[in-house]
Protein backbone atom coordinates (compact mmCIF):
# COMPACT_ATOMS: atom_id res chain seq x y z
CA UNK A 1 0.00 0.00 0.00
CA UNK A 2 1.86 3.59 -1.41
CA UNK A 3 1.22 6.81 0.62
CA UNK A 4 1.32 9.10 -1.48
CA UNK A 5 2.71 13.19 -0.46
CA UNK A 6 -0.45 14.52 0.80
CA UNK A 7 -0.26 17.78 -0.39
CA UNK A 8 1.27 17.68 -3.89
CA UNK A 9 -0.62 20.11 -5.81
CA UNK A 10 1.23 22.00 -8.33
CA UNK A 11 1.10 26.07 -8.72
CA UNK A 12 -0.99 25.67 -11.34
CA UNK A 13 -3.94 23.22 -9.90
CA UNK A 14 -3.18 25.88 -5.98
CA UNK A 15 -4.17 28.98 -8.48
CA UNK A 16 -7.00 26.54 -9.76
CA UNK A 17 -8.16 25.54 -6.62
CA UNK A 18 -8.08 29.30 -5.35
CA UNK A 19 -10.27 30.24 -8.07
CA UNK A 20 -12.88 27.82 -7.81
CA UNK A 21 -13.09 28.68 -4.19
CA UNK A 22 -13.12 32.71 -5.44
CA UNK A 23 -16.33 31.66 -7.67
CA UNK A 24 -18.01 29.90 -4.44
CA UNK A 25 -20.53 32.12 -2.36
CA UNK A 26 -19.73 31.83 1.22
CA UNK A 27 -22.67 33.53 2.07
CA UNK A 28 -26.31 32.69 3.07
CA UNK A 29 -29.27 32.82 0.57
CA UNK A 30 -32.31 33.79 1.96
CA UNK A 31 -34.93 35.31 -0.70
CA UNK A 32 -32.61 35.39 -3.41
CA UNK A 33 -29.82 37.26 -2.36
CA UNK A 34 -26.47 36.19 -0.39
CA UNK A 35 -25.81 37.95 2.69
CA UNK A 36 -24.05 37.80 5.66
CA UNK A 37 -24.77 36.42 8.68
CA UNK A 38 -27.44 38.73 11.11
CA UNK A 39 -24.83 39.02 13.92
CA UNK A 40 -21.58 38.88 11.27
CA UNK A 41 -20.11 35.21 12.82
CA UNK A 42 -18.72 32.88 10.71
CA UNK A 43 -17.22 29.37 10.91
CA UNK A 44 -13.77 28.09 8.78
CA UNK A 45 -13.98 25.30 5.92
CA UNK A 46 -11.05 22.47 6.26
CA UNK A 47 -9.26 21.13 4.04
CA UNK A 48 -9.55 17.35 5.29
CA UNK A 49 -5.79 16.57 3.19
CA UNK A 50 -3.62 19.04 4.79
CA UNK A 51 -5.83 20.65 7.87
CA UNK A 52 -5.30 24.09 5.68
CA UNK A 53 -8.15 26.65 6.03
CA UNK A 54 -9.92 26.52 2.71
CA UNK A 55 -12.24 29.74 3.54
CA UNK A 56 -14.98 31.34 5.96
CA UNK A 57 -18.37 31.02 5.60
CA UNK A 58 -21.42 32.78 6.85
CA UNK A 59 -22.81 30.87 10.15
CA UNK A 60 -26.40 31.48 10.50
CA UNK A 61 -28.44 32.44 13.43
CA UNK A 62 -31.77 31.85 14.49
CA UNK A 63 -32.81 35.17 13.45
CA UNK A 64 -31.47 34.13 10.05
CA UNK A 65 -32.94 30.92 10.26
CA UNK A 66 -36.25 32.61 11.31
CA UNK A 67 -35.93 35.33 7.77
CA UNK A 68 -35.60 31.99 5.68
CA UNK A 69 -38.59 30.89 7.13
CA UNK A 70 -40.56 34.10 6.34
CA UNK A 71 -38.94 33.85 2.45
CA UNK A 72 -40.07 30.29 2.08
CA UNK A 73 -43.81 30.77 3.61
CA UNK A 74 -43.97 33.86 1.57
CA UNK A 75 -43.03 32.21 -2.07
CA UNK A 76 -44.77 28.62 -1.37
CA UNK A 77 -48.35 29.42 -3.03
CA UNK A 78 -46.88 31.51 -6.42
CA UNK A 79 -44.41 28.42 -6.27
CA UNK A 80 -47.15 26.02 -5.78
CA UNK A 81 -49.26 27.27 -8.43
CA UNK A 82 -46.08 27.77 -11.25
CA UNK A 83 -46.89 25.50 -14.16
CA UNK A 84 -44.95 21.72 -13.97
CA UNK A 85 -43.48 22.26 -17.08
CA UNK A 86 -42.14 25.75 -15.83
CA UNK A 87 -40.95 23.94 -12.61
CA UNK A 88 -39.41 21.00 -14.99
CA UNK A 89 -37.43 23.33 -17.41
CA UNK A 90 -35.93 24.89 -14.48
CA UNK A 91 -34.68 21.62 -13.02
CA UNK A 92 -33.84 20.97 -16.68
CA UNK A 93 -31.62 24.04 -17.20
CA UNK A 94 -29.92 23.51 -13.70
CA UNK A 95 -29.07 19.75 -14.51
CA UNK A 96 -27.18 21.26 -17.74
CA UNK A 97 -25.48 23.65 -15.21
CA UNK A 98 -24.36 20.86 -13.19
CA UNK A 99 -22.87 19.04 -16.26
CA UNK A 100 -21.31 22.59 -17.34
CA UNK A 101 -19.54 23.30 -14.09
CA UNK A 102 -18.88 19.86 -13.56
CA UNK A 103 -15.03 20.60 -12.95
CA UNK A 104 -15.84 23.28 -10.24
CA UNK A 105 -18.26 20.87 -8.62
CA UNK A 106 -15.38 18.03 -8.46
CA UNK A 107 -12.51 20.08 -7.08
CA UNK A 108 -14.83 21.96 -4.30
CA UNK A 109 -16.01 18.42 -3.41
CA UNK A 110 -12.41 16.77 -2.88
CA UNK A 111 -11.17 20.39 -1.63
CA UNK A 112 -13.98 20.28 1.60
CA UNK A 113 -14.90 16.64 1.99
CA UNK A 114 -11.58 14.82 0.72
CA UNK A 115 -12.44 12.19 -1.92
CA UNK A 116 -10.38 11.50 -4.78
CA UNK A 117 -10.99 13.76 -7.98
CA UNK A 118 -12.28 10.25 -9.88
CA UNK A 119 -15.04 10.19 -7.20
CA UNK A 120 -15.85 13.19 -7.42
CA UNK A 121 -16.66 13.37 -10.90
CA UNK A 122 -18.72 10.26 -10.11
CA UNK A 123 -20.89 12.57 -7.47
CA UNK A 124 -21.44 14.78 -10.11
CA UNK A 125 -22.97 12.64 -12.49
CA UNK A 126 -24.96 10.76 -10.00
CA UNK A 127 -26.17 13.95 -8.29
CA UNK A 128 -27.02 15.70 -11.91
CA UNK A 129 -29.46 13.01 -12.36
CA UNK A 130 -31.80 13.64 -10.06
CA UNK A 131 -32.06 17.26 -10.95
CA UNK A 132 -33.11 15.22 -14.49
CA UNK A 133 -35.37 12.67 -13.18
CA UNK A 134 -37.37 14.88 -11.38
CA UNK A 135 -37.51 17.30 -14.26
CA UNK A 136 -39.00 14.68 -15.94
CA UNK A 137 -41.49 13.57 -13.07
CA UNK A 138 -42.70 17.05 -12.51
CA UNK A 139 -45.04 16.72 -15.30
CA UNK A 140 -46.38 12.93 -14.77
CA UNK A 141 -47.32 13.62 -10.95
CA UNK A 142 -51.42 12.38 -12.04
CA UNK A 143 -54.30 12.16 -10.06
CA UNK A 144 -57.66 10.16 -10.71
CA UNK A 145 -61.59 11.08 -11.85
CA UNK A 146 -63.46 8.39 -11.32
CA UNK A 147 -66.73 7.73 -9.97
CA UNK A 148 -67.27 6.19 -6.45
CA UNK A 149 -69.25 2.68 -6.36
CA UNK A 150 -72.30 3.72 -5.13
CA UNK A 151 -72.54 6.27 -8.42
CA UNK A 152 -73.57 8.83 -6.18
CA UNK A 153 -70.02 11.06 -6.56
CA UNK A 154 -67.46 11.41 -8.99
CA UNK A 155 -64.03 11.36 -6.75
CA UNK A 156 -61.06 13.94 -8.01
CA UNK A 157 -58.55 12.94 -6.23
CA UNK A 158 -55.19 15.68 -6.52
CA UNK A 159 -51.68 15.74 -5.55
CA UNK A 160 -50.81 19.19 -3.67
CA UNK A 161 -47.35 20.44 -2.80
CA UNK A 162 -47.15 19.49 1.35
CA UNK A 163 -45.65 22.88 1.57
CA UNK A 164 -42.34 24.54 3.20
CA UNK A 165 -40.14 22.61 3.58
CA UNK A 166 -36.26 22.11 6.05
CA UNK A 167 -33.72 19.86 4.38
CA UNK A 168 -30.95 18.70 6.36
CA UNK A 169 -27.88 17.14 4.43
CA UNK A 170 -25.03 15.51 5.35
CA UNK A 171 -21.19 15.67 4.73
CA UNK A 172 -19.89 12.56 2.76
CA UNK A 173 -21.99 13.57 -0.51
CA UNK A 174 -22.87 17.06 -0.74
CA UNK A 175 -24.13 17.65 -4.00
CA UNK A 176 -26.09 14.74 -4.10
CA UNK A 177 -27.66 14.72 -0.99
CA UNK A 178 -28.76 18.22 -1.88
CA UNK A 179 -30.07 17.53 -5.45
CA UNK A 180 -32.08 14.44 -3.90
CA UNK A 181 -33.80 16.23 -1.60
CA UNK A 182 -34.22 19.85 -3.53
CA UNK A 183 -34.65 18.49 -7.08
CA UNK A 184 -38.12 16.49 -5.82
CA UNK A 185 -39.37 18.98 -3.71
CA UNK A 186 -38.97 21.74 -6.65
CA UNK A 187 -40.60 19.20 -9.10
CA UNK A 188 -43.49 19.13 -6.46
CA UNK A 189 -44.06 22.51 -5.91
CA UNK A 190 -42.29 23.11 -2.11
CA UNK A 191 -40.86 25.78 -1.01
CA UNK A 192 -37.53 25.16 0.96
CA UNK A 193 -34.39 25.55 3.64
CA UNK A 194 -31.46 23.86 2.80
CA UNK A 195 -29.05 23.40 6.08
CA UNK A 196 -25.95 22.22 4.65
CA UNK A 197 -23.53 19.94 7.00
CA UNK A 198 -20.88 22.37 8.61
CA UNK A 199 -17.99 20.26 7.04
CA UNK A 200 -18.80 20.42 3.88
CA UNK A 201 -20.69 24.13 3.19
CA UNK A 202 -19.15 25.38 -0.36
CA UNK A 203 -20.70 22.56 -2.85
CA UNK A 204 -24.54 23.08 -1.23
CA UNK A 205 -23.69 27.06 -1.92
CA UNK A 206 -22.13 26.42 -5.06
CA UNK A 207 -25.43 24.26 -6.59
CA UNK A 208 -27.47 27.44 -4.91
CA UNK A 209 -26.01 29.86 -7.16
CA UNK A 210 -26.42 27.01 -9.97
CA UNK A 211 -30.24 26.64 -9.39
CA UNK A 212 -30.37 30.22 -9.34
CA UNK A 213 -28.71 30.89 -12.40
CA UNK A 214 -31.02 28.18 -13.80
CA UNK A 215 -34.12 30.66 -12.56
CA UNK A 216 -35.24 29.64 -9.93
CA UNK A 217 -37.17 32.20 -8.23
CA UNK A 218 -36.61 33.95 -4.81
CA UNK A 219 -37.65 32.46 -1.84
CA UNK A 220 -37.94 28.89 -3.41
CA UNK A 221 -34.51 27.78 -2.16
CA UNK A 222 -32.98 29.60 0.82
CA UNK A 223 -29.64 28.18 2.25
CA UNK A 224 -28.55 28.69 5.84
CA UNK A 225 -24.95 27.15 6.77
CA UNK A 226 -24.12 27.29 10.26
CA UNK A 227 -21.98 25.43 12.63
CA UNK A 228 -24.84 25.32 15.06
CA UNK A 229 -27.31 23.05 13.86
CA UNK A 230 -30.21 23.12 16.97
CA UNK A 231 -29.62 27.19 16.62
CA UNK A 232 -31.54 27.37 13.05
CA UNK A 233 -33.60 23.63 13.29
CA UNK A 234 -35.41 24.78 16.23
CA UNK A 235 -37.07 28.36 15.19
CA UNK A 236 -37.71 26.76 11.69
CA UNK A 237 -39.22 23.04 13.32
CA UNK A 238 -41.46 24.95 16.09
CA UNK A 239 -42.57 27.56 13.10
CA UNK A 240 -46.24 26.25 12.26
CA UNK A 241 -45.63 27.32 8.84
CA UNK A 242 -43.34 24.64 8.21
CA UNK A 243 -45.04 21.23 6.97
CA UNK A 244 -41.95 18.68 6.19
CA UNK A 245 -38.21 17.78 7.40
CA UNK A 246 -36.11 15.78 5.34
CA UNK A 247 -32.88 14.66 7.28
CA UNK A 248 -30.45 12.66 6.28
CA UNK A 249 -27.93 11.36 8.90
CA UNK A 250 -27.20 9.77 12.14
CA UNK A 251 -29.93 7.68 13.60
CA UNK A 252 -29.10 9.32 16.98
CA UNK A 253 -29.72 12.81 15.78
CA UNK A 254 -32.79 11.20 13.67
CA UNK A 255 -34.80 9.99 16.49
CA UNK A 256 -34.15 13.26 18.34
CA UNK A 257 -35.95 15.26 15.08
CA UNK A 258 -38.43 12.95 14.48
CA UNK A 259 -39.60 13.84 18.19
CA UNK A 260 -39.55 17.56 17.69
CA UNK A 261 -41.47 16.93 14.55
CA UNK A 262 -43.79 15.18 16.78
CA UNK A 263 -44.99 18.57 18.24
CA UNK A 264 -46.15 19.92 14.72
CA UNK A 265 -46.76 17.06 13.62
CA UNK A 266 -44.46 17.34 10.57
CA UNK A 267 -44.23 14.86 7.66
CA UNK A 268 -40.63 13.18 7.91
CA UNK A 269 -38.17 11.51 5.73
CA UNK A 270 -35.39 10.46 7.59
CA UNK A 271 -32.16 8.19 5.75
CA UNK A 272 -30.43 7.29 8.83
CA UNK A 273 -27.76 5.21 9.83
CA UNK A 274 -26.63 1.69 8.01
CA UNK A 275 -25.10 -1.72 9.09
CA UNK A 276 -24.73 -3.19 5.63
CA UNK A 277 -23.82 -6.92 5.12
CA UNK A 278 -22.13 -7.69 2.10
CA UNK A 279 -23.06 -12.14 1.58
CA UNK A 280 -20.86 -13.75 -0.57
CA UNK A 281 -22.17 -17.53 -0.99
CA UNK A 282 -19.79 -20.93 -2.09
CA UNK A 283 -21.19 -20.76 -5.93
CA UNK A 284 -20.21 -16.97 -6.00
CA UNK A 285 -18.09 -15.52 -9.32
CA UNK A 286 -15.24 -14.66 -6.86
CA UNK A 287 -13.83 -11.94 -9.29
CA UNK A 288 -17.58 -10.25 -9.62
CA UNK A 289 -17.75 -10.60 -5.64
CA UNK A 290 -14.25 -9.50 -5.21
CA UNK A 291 -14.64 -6.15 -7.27
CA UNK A 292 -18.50 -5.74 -5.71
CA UNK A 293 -16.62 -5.59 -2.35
CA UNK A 294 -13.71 -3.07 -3.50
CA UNK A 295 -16.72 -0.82 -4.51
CA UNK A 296 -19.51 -1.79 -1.82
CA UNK A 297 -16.65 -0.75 0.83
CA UNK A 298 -13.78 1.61 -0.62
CA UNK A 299 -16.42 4.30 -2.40
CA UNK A 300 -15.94 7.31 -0.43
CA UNK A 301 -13.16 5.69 1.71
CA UNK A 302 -16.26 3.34 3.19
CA UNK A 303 -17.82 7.13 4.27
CA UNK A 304 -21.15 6.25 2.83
CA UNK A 305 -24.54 5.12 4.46
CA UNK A 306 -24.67 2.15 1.70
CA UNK A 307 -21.26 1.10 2.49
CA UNK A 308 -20.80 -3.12 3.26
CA UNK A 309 -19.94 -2.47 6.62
CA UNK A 310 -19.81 -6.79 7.20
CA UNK A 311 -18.66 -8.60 4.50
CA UNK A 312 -19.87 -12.32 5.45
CA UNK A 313 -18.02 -14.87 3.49
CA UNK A 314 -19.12 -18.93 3.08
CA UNK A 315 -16.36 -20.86 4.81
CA UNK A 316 -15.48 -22.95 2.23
CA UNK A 317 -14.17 -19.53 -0.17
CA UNK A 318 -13.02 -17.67 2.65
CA UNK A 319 -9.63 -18.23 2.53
CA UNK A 320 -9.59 -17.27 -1.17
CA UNK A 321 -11.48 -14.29 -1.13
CA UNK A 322 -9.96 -12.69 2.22
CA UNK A 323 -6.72 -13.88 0.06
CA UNK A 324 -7.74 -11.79 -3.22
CA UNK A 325 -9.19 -8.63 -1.40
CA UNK A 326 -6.18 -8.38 0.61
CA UNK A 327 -4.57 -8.36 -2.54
CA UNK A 328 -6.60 -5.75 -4.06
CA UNK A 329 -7.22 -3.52 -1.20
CA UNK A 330 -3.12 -3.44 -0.61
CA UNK A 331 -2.76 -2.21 -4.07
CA UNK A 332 -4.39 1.09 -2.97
CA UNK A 333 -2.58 4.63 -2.75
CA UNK A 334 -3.37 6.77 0.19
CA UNK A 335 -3.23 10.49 -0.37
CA UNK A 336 -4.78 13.65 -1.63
CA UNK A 337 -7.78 13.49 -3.40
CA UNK A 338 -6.38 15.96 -5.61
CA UNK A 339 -3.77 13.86 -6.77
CA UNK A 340 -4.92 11.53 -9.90
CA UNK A 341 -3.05 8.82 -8.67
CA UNK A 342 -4.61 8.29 -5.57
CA UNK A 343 -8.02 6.07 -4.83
CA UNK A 344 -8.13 6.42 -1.41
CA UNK A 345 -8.39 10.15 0.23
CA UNK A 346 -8.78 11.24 4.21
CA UNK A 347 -11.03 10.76 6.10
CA UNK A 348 -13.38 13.82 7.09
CA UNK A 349 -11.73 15.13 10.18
CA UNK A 350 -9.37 14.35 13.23
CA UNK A 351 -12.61 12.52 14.98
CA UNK A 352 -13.57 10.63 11.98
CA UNK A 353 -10.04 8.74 11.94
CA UNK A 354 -9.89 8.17 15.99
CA UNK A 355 -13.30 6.78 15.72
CA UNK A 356 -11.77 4.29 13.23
CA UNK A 357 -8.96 3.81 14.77
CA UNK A 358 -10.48 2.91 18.07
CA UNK A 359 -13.07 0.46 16.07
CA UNK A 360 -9.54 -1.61 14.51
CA UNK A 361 -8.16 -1.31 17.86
CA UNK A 362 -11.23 -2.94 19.76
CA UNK A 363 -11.39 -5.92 17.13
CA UNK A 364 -8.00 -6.52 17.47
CA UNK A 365 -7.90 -6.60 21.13
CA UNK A 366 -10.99 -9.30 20.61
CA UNK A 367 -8.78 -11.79 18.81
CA UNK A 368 -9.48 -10.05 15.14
CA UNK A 369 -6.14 -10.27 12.54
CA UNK A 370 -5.01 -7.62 10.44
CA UNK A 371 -4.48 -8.98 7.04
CA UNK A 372 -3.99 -5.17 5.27
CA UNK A 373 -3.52 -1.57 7.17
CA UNK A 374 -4.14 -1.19 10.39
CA UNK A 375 -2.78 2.17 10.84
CA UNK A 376 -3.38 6.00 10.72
CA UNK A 377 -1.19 7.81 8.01
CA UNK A 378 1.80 9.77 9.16
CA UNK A 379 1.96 13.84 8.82
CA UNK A 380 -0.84 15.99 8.06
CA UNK A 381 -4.45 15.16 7.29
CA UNK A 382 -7.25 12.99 8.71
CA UNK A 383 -5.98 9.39 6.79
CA UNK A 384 -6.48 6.07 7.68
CA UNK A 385 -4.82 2.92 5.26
CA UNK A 386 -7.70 0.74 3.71
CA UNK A 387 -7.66 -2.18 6.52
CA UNK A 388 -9.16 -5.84 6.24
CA UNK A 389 -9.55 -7.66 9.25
CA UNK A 390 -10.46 -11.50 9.15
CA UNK A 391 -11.25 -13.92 12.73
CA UNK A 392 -13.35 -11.06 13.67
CA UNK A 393 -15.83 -11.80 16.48
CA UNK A 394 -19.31 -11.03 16.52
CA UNK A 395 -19.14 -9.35 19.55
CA UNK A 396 -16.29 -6.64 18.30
CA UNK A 397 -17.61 -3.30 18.07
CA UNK A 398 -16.55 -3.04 14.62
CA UNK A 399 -19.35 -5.79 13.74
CA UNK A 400 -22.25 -3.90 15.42
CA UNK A 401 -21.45 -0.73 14.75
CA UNK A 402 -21.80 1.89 12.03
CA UNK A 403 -17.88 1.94 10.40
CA UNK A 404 -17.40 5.07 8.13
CA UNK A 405 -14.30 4.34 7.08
CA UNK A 406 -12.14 1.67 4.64
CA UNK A 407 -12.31 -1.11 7.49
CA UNK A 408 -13.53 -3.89 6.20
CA UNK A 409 -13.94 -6.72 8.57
CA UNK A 410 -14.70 -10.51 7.48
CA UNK A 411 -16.96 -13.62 9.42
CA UNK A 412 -17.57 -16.38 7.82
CA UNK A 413 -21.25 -18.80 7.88
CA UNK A 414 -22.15 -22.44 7.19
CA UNK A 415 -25.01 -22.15 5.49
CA UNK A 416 -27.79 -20.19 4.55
CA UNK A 417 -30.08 -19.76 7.64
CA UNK A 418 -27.09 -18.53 9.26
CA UNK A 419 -25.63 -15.92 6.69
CA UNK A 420 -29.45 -14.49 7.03
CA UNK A 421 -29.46 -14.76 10.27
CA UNK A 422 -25.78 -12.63 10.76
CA UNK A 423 -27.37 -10.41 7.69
CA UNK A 424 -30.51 -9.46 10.04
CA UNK A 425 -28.49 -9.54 13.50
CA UNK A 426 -28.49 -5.29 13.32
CA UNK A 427 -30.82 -2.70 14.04
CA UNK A 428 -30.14 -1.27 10.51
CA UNK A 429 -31.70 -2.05 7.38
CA UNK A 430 -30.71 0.37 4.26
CA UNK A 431 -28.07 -1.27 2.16
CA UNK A 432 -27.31 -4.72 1.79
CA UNK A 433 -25.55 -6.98 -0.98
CA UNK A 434 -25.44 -10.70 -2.31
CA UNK A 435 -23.27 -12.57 -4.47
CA UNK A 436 -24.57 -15.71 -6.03
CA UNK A 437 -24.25 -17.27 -9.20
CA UNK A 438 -27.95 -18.84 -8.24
CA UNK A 439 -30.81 -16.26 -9.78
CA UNK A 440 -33.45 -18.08 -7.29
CA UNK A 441 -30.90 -18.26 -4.27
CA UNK A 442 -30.68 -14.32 -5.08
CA UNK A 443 -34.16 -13.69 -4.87
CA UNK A 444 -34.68 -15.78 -1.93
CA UNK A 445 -31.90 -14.01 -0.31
CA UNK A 446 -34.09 -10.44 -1.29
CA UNK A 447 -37.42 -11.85 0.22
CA UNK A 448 -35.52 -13.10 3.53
CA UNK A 449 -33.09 -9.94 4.58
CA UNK A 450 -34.41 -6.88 6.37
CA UNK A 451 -32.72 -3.70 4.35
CA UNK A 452 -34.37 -1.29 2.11
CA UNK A 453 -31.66 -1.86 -0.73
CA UNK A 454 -30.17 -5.00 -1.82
CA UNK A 455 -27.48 -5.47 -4.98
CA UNK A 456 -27.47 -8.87 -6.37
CA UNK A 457 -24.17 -9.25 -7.68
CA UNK A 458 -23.13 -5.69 -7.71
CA UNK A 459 -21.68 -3.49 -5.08
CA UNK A 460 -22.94 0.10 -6.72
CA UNK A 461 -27.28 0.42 -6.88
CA UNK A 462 -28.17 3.62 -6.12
CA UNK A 463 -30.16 5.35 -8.90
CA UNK A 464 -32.10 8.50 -9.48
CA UNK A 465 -34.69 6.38 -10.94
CA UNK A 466 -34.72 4.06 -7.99
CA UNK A 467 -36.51 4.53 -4.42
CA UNK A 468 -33.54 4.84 -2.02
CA UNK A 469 -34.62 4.58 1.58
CA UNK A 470 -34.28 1.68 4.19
CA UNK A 471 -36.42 -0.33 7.00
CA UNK A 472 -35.99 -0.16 10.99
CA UNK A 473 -33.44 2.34 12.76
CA UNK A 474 -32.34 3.01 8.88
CA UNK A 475 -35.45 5.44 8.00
CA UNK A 476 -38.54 6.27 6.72
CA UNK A 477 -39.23 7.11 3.29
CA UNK A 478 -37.76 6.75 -0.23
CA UNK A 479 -35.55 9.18 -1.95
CA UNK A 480 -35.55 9.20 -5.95
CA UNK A 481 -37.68 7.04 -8.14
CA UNK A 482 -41.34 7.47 -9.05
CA UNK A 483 -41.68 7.04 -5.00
CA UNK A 484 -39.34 10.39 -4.27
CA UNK A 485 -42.15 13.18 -5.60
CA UNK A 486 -44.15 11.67 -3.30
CA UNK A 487 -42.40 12.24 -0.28
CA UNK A 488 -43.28 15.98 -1.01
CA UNK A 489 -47.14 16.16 -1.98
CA UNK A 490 -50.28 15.72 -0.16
CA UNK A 491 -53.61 13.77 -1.23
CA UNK A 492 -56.76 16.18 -1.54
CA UNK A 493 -59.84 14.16 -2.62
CA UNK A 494 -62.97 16.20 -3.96
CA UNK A 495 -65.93 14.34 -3.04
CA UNK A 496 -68.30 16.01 -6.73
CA UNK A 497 -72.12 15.93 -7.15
CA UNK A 498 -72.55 13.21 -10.47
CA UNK A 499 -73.16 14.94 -12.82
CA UNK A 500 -75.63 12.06 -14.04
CA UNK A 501 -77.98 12.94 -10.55
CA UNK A 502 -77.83 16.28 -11.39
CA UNK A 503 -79.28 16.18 -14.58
């Protein structure tokens, strides 16, 4: 495994980098316009690679918080009643944008949050897409006449924007954890606050200026960083005007919004926390599970909600495929994202990599072996080498826990019953993954495992055109898909005189 220098930009990509940053608002949007902060604070931007300052940003208050409010309430019923198609070119324009800054997007990304340029790009694409797909649902949101059975009324039955809207995102993909949440609830009709994660401000501002260059109007989309989440969540939650959260994130911090959403009795969507189990059966394509394994785990240096955070392995393979991961996952180069050579970048901060740390350190103490990594990098940065651990017990913390990071730790099973039963043994259930050569086994597999998401030979699903969403302490709701506009519209039924009776 090469460590790369982890700060070996050139002049040229430094003046690069310094201009994309130039071209990023650092302000809040509230009604259209950027300003600063009501009481002037402001919190810094890291640069997860080197620990350098990257910039400032604007750190809202609640008196901010409660103005983005007021411009969201105040735009929702032009917004609500602006033509689909108007709503759909917009989203249309912006995902053009997207594609047009593309290069922008990528650097900011790797700049604030650390992953490799490659990855980046990646993000890009993927997040683009939704601002597409929903362009495209906008217009095919339908309702129903029919008449009811008794023939007495004809039932219209209507889909209504829910209303404002507070959209929480998190750090490890922030463009398209905004362009999930915002691209549906435009295509809908809502009016909205975006509340960026306080690592990883500049790409949520960035798309901001992008969906306002695309036309959106004022109001529509107001964004409030901070680096004081409860200071803005609370005015806006406990504001009656507000009708929907959409959080994605811990399922500690979760629970404690779905219980102040409680009190207004909000509609939620909540994308919490994963456990993911990645099965890989005897009649498995070992090269197909292999590479689904590199991908399920390594994307996003394992800092992803989807991520195989248990990769349980038949015992009869074991030995091979521990034997060919280790080989693969050693081949990795440790460094700045920055750098084109490297596929695996820092982690997001200094608590990120201790919490890792401490996770290898527990399973180790518990009997676990290190077969690759094992350590933090040297010098600057937040890094941590890609680490597979095999003997791991079930009771290591690493096992029941929520990784985020490019640990990947292996058990092994007998037989079937037993991989579902280690597959199920969580309180999770988003993102989950099978390899079998066996189309019925796969199925099977689908019916008997309890997570929202499950790749059948493949270690990358996610989709705009797919629900995305999990079961148990992993959520409520779907994100994306013919399922996603409906996570931001009501039901209004219009009970009609027949017109038959009448006449």
């Amino acid at each position: 495994m090469s460590i790369l220098d982890k700060d070996p930009a050139s002049a040229p990509e430094k003046e690069r980098a310094a201009a994309v940053l130039a071209r990023t608002p650092t302000g809040l949007l509230i009604n259209g316009q950027w300003q600063k902060s009501s009481d002037g604070s402001t919190f810094k931007v890291e640069n997860p690679a080197t620990g350098e300052i990257l910039t400032t940003v604007a750190s809202a208050t609640a008196a901010d918080a409660s103005a983005a409010m007021d411009a969201a309430a105040h735009a929702q019923e032009s917004w609500a009643r602006t033509p689909t198609r108007v709503r759909a070119e917009i989203l249309r324009r912006a995902f053009d944008l997207v594609h047009e800054r593309s290069e922008d997007l990528a650097l900011l990304m790797t700049l604030e949050m650390g992953k490799p340029l490659a990855q980046a790009h990646g993000e890009v694409v993927y997040g683009g897409e939704f601002l597409r797909w929903f362009s495209e649902e906008a217009v095919r949101d339908y309702g129903r006449y029919a008449p009811v059975p008794e023939g007495n009324l004809r039932m219209v039955v209507t889909h209504k924007p829910v209303g404002p809207c507070l959209l929480i995102t998190p750090w490890n993909f922030p463009l398209a954890m905004a362009t999930r949440k915002v691209a549906p609830a435009i295509a809908a009709g809502c009016t909205m606050i975006l509340k960026p994660a306080a690592l990883t401000p500049l790409t949520a501002n960035y798309f901001a200026q992008i969906m306002i260059d695309a036309g959106l109007p004022a109001g529509v989309l107001n964004v409030i960083p901070t680096d004081s989440a409860a200071t803005v969540s609370e005015p806006i939650m406990s504001d009656p005007r507000l009708r929907k959260i959409s959080f994605t994130g811990s399922t500690a911090v979760g629970k404690h919004l779905m219980k102040v959403a409680a009190e207004n009795v909000l509609r939620t969507s909540m994308e919490l926390g994963g456990n993911g189990p990645l099965l890989v059966f005897e009649d498995a394509d070992l090269d197909k599970a292999v590479a689904g394994a590199m991908a399920a785990k390594m994307r996003n240096m394992g800092e992803a909600c989807t991520a195989a955070n248990r990769l349980l392995v038949h015992e009869s393979i074991a030995e091979e495929f521990v034997a060919r991961l280790a080989q693969q996952m050693s081949a990795l180069t440790l460094g700045s994202g920055t750098d084109d050579r490297v596929d695996v970048g820092p982690l997001i901060d200094a608590k990120a990599r201790d919490s890792v740390e401490q996770l290898v350190s527990d399973a180790v103490a518990r009997g676990a072996e290190v077969v690759v990594g094992g350590r933090r990098g040297d010098g600057p940065g937040y890094f941590y080498e890609p680490t597979l651990l095999r003997n791991v017990p079930a009771e290591a913390r690493v096992i029941g826990e929520e990784i985020f990071g490019p640990v990947a730790p292996v058990l092994t099973f007998s037989d079937e019953d037993e991989a579902v039963a280690l597959a199920n043994s969580t309180e999770y259930g988003l993102a989950s993954y099978v390899f079998t050569e066996d189309f019925s086994r796969g199925l099977r597999i689908g019916d008997r495992i309890e997570f929202g998401l499950v790749g059948v030979n493949v270690g990358v699903i996610s989709n705009a055109a797919a629900p995305f969403g999990g079961v148990k302490q992993s959520g409520l709701g779907r994100e994306g898909g013919a399922e996603g506009i409906a996570e931001y519209t009501t039901t209004q039924y219009l009970g009609i005189e027949d017109p038959w009776r009448a006449a």
